[in-house]
N, C-alpha and C. Protein backbone atom coordinates (compact mmCIF):
# COMPACT_ATOMS: atom_id res chain seq x y z
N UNK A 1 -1.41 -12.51 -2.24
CA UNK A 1 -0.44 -11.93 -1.34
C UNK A 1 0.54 -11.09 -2.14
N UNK A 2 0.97 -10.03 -1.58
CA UNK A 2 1.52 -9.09 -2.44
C UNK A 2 3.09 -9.71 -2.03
N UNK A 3 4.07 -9.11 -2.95
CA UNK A 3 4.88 -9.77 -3.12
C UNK A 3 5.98 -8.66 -2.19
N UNK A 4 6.98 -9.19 -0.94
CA UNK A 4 7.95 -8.45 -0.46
C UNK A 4 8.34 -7.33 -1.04
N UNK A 5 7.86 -6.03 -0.46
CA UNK A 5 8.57 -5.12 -1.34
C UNK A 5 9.22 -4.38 -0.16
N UNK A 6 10.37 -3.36 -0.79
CA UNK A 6 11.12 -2.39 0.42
C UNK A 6 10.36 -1.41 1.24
N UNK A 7 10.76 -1.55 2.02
CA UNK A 7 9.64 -0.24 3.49
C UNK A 7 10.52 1.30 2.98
N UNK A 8 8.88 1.72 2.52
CA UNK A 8 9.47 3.21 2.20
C UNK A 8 9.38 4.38 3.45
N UNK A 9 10.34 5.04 3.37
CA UNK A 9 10.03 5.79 4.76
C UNK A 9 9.56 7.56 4.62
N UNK A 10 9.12 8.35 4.94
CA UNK A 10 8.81 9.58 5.29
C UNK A 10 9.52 9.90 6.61
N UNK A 11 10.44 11.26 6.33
CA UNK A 11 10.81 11.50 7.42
C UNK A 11 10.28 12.50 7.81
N UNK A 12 9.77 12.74 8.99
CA UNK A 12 8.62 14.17 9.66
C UNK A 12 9.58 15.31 9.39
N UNK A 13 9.23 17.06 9.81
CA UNK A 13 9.78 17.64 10.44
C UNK A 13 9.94 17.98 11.66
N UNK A 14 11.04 18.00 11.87
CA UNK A 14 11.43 18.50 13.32
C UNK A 14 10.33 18.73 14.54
N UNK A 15 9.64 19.73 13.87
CA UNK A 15 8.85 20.27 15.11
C UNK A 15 6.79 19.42 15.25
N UNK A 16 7.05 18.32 14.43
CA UNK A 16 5.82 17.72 14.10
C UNK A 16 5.79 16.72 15.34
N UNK A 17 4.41 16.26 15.34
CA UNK A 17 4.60 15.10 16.75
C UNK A 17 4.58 13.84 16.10
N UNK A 18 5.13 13.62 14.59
CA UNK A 18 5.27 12.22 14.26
C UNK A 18 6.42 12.11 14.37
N UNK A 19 7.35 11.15 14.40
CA UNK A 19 8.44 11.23 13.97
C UNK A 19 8.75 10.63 12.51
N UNK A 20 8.41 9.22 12.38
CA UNK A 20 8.17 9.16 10.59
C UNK A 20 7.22 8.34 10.04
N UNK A 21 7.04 8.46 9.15
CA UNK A 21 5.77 7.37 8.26
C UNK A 21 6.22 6.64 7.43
N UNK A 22 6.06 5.14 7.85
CA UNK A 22 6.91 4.01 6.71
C UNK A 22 5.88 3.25 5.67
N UNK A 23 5.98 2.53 4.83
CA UNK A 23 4.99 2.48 3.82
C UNK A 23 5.87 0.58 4.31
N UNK A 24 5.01 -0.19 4.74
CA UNK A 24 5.32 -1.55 5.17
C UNK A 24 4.35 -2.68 4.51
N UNK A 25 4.58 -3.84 3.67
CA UNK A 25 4.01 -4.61 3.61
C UNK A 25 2.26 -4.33 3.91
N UNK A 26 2.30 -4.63 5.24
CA UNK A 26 0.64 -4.75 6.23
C UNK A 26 0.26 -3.17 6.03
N UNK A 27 0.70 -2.19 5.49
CA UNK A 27 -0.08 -1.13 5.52
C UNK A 27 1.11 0.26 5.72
N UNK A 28 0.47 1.14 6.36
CA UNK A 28 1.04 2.47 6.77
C UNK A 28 1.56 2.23 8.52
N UNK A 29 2.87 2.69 8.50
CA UNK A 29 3.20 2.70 10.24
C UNK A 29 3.58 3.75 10.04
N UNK A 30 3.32 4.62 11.26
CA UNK A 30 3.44 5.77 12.04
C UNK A 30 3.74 5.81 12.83
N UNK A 31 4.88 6.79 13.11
CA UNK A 31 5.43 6.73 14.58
C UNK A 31 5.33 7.75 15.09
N UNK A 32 5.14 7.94 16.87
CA UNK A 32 4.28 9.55 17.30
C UNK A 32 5.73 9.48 18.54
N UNK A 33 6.01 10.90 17.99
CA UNK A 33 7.54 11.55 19.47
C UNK A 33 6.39 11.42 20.72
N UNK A 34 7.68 10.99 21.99
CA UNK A 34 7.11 11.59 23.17
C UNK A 34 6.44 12.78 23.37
N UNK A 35 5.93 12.83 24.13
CA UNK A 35 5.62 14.44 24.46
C UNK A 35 6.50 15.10 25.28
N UNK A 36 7.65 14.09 26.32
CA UNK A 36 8.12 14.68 26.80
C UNK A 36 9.66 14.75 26.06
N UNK A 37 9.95 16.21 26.01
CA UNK A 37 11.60 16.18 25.46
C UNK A 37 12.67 15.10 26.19
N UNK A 38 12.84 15.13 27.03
CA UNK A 38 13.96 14.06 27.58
C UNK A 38 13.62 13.15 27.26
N UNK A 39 12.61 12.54 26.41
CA UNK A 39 12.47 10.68 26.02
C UNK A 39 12.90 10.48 24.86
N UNK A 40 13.38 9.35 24.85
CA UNK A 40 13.52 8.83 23.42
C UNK A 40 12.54 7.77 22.88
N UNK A 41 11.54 7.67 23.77
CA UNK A 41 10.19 7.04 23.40
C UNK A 41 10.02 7.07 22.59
N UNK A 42 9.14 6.22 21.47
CA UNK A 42 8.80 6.25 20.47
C UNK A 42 7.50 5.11 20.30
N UNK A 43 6.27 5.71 20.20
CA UNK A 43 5.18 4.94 20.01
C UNK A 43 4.73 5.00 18.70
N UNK A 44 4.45 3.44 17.76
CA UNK A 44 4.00 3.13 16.61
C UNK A 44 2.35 2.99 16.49
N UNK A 45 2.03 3.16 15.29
CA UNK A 45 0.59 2.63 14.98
C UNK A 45 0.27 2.83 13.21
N UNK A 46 0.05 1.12 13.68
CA UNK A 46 -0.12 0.79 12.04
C UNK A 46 -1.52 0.78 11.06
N UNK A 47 -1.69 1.72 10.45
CA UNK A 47 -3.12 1.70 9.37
C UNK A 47 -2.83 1.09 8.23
N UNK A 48 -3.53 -0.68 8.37
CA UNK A 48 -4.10 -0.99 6.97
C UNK A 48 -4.17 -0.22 5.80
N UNK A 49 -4.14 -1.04 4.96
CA UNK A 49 -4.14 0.47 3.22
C UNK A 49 -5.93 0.36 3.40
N UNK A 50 -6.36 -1.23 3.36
CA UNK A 50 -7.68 -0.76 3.37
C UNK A 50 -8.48 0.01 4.46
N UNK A 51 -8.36 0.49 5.25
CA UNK A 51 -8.81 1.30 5.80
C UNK A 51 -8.30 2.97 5.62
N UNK A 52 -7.90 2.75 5.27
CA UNK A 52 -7.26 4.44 4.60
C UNK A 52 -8.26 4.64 3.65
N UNK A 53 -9.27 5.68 3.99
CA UNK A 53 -10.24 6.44 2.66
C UNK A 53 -9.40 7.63 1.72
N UNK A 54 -8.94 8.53 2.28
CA UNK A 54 -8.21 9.47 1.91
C UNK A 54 -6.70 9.62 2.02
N UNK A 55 -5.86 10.56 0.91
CA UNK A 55 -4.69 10.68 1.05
C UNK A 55 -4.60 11.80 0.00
N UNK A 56 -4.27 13.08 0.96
CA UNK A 56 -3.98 14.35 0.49
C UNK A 56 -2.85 15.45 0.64
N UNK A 57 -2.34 15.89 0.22
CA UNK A 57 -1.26 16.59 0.30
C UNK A 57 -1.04 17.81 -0.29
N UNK A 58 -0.47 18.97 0.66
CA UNK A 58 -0.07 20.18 -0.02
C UNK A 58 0.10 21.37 1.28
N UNK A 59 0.86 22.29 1.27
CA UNK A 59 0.89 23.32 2.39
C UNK A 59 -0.26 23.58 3.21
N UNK A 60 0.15 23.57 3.92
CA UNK A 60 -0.15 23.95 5.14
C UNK A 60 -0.66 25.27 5.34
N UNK A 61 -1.83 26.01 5.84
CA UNK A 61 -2.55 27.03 5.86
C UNK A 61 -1.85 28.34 6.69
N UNK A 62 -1.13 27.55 7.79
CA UNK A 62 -0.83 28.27 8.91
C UNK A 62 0.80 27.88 8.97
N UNK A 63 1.33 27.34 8.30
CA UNK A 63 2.93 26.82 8.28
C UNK A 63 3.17 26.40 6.87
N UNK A 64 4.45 26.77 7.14
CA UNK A 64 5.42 26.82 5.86
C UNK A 64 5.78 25.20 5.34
N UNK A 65 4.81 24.25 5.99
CA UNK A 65 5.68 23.10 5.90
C UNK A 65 4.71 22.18 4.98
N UNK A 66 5.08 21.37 3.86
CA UNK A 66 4.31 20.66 3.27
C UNK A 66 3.62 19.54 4.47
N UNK A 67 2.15 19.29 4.33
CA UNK A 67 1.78 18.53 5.30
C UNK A 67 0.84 17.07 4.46
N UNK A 68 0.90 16.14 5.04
CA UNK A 68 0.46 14.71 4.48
C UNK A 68 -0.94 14.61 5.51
N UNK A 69 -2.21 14.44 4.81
CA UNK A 69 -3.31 14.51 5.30
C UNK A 69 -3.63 13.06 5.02
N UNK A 70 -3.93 12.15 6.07
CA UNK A 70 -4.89 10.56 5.97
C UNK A 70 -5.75 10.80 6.27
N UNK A 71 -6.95 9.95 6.06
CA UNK A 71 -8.42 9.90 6.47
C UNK A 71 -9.02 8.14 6.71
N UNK A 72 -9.21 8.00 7.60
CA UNK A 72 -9.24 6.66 7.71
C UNK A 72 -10.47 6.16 8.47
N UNK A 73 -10.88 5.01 8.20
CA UNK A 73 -12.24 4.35 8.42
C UNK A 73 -12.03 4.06 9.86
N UNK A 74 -11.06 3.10 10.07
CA UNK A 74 -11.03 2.38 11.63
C UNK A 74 -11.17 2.97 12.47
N UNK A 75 -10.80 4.52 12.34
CA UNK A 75 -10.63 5.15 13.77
C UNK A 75 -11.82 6.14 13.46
N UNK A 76 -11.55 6.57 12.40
CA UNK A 76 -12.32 7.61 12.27
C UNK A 76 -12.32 8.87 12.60
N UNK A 77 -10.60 9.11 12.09
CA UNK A 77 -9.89 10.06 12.53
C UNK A 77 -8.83 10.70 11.40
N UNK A 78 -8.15 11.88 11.51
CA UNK A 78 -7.39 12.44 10.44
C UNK A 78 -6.52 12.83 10.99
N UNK A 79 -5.41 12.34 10.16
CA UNK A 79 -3.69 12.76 10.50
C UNK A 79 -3.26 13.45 9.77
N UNK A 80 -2.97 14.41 10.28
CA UNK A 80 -1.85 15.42 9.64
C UNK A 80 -0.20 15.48 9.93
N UNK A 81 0.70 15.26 9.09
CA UNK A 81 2.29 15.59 9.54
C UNK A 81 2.35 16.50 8.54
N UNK A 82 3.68 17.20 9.05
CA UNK A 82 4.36 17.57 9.03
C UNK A 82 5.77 17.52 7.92
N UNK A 83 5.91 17.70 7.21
CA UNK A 83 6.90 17.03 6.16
C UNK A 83 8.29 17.97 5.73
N UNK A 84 8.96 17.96 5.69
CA UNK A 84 10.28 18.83 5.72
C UNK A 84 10.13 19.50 3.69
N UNK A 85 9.95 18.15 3.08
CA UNK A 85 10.05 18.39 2.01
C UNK A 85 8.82 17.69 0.65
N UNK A 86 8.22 18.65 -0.16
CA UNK A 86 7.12 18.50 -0.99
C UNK A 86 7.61 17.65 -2.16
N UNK A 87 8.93 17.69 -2.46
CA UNK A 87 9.09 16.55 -3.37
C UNK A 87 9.47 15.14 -2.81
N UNK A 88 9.89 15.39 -2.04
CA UNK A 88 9.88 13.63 -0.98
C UNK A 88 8.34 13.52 -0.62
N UNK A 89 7.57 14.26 -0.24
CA UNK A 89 6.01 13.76 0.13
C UNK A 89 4.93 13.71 -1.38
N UNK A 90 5.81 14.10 -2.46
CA UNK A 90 4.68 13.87 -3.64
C UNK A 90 4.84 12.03 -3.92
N UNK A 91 6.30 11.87 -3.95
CA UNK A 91 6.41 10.29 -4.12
C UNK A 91 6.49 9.64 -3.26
N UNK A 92 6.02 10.05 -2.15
CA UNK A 92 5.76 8.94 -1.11
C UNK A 92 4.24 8.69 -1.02
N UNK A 93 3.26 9.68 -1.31
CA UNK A 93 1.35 9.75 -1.81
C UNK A 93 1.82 9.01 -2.70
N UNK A 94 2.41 9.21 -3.68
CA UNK A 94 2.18 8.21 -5.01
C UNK A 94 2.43 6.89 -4.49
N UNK A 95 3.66 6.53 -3.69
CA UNK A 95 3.49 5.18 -3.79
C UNK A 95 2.30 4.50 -2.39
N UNK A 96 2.67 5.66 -1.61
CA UNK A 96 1.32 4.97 -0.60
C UNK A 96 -0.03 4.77 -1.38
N UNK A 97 -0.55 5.80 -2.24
CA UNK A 97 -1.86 5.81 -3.39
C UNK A 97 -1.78 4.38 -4.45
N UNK A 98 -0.37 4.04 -4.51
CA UNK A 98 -0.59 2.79 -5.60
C UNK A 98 -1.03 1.12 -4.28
N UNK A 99 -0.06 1.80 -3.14
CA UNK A 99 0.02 0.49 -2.39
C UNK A 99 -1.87 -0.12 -2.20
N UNK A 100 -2.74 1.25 -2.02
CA UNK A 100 -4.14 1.03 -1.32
C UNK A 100 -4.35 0.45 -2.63
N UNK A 101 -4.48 1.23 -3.94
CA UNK A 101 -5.25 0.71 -5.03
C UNK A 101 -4.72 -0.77 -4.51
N UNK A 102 -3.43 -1.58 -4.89
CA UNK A 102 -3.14 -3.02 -5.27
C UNK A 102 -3.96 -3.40 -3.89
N UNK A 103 -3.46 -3.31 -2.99
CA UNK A 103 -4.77 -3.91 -1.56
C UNK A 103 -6.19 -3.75 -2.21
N UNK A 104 -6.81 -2.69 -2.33
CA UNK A 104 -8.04 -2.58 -2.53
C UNK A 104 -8.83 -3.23 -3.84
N UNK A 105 -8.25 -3.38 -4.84
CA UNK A 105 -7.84 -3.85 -6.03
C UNK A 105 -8.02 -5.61 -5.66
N UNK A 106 -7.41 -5.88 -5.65
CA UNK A 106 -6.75 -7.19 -4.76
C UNK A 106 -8.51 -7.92 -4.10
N UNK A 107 -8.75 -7.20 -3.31
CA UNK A 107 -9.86 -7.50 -2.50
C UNK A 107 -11.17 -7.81 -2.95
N UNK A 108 -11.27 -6.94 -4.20
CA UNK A 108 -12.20 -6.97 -5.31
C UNK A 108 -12.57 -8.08 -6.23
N UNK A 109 -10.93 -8.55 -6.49
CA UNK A 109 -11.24 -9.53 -7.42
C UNK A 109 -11.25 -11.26 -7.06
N UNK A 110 -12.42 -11.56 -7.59
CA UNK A 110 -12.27 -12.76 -6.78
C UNK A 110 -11.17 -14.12 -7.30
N UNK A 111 -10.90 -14.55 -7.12
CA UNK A 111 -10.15 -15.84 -7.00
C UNK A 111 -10.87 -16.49 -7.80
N UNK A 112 -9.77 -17.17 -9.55
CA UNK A 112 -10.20 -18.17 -10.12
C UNK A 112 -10.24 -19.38 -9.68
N UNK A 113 -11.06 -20.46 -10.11
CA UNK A 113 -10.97 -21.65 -9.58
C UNK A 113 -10.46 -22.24 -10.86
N UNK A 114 -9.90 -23.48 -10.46
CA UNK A 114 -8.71 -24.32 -11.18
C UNK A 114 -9.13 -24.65 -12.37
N UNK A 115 -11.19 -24.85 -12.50
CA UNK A 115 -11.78 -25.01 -13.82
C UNK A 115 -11.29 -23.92 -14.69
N UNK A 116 -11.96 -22.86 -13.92
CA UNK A 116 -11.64 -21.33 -14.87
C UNK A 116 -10.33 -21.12 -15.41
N UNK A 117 -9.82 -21.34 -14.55
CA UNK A 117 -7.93 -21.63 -15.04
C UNK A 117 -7.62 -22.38 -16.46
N UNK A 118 -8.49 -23.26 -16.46
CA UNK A 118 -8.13 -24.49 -17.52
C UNK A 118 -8.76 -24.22 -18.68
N UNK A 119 -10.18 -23.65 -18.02
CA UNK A 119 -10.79 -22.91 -19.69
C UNK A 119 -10.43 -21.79 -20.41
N UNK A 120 -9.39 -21.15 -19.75
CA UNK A 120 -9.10 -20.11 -19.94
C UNK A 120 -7.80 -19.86 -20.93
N UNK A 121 -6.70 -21.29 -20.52
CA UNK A 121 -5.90 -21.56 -21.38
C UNK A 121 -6.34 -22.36 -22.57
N UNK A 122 -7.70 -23.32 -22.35
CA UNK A 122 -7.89 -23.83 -23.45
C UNK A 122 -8.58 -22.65 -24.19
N UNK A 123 -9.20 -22.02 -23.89
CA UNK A 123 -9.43 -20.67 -25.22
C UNK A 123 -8.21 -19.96 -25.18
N UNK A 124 -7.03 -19.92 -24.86
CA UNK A 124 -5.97 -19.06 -25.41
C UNK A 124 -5.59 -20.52 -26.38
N UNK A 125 -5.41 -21.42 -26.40
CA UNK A 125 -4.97 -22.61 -27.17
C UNK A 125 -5.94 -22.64 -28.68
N UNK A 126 -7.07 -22.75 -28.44
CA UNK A 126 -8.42 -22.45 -29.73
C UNK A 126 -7.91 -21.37 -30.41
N UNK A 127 -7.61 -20.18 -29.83
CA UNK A 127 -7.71 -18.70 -30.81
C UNK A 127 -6.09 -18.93 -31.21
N UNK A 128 -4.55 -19.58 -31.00
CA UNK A 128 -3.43 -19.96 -31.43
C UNK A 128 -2.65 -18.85 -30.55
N UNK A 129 -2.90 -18.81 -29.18
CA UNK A 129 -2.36 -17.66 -28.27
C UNK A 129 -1.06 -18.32 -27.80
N UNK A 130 -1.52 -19.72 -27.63
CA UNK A 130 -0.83 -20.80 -26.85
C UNK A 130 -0.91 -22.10 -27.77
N UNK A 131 1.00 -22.49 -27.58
CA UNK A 131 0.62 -23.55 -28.10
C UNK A 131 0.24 -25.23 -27.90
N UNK A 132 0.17 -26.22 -28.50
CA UNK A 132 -0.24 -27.63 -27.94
C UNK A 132 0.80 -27.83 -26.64
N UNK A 133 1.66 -27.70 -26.80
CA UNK A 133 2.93 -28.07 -25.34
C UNK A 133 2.47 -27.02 -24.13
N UNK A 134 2.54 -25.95 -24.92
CA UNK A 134 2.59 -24.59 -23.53
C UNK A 134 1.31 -25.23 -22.77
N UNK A 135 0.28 -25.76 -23.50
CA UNK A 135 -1.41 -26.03 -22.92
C UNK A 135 -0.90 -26.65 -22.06
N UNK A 136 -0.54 -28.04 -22.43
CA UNK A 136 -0.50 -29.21 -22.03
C UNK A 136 0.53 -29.07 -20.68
N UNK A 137 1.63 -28.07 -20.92
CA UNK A 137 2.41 -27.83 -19.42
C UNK A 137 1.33 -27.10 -18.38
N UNK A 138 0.79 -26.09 -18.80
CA UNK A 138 -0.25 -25.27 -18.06
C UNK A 138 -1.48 -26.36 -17.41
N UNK A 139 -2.03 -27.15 -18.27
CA UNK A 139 -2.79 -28.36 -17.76
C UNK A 139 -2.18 -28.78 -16.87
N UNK A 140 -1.01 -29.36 -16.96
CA UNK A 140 -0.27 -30.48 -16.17
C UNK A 140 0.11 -29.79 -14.65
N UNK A 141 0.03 -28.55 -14.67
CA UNK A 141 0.47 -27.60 -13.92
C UNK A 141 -0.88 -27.75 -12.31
N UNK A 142 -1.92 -27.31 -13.45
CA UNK A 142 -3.06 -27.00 -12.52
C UNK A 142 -3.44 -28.37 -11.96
N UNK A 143 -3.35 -29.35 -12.71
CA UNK A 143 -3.65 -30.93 -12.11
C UNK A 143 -3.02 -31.11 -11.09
N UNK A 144 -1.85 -30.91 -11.02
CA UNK A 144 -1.53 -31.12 -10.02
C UNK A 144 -1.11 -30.41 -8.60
N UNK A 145 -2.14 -29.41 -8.92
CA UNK A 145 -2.70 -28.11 -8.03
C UNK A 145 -3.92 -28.42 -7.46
N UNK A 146 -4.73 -29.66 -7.80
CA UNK A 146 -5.90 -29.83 -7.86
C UNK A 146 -5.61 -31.31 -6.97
């Protein structure tokens, strides 16, 4: 489990139909403006990191505005916003790009079991990594994990 970290936010531009993109624990949330001007509606939708294949960024073909490109498995669909500013959207890819690796990362590796644990400090203990006490706390540790 990844450890509490702060919700990073993206703020859209103005004339985009997101309003912003937060970087949350459980993944990516997105929030989409009404369509109609008089609302203050605001509908969310949250993409998993693991389901996010892609994450690309850079101007826009037809507008002046840096735009944030996702590509994602679940839906099987691609989002484009809108972004006011290219140095707020380079470090917000970076940290959304680190969040998928640690999820995806994460998912990969499997889970030691309490043996592996124990052999693992007793060969840091053999080669003088660790010493007789540190073992013996680390032992005492997993025993009673077990």
């Amino acid at each position: 489990m990844m450890k509490k970290e702060e919700e990073i936010s993206l703020p859209c531009n103005h004339n985009s139909n997101y309003w912003n993109a937060i970087l949350k624990d459980e993944g990516l949330c997105i929030s989409l403006r009404s369509n109609n001007p008089l609302s203050d509606t605001v509908k969310s939708e949250l993409i998993k990191y693991q389901d996010i294949l892609n994450v690309r960024y850079g101007k826009g073909l037809l507008s002046k505005w840096p735009k944030l490109n996702i590509e994602t498995a679940a839906t099987s669909k691609k989002i484009e916003i809108n972004v006011a500013g290219l140095e707020i959207l380079q470090e917000f890819v970076d940290k959304l790009n680190f969040r998928i690796f640690q999820v995806k990362n994460k998912e990969n590796t499997p889970e030691k079991s309490l043996a592996d644990k124990l052999k693992e400090a007793k060969e840091l203990l053999d080669i003088g990594a660790l010493s007789q006490d540190e073992f013996d706390e680390i032992k005492q540790k997993y025993l009673k994990e077990f």
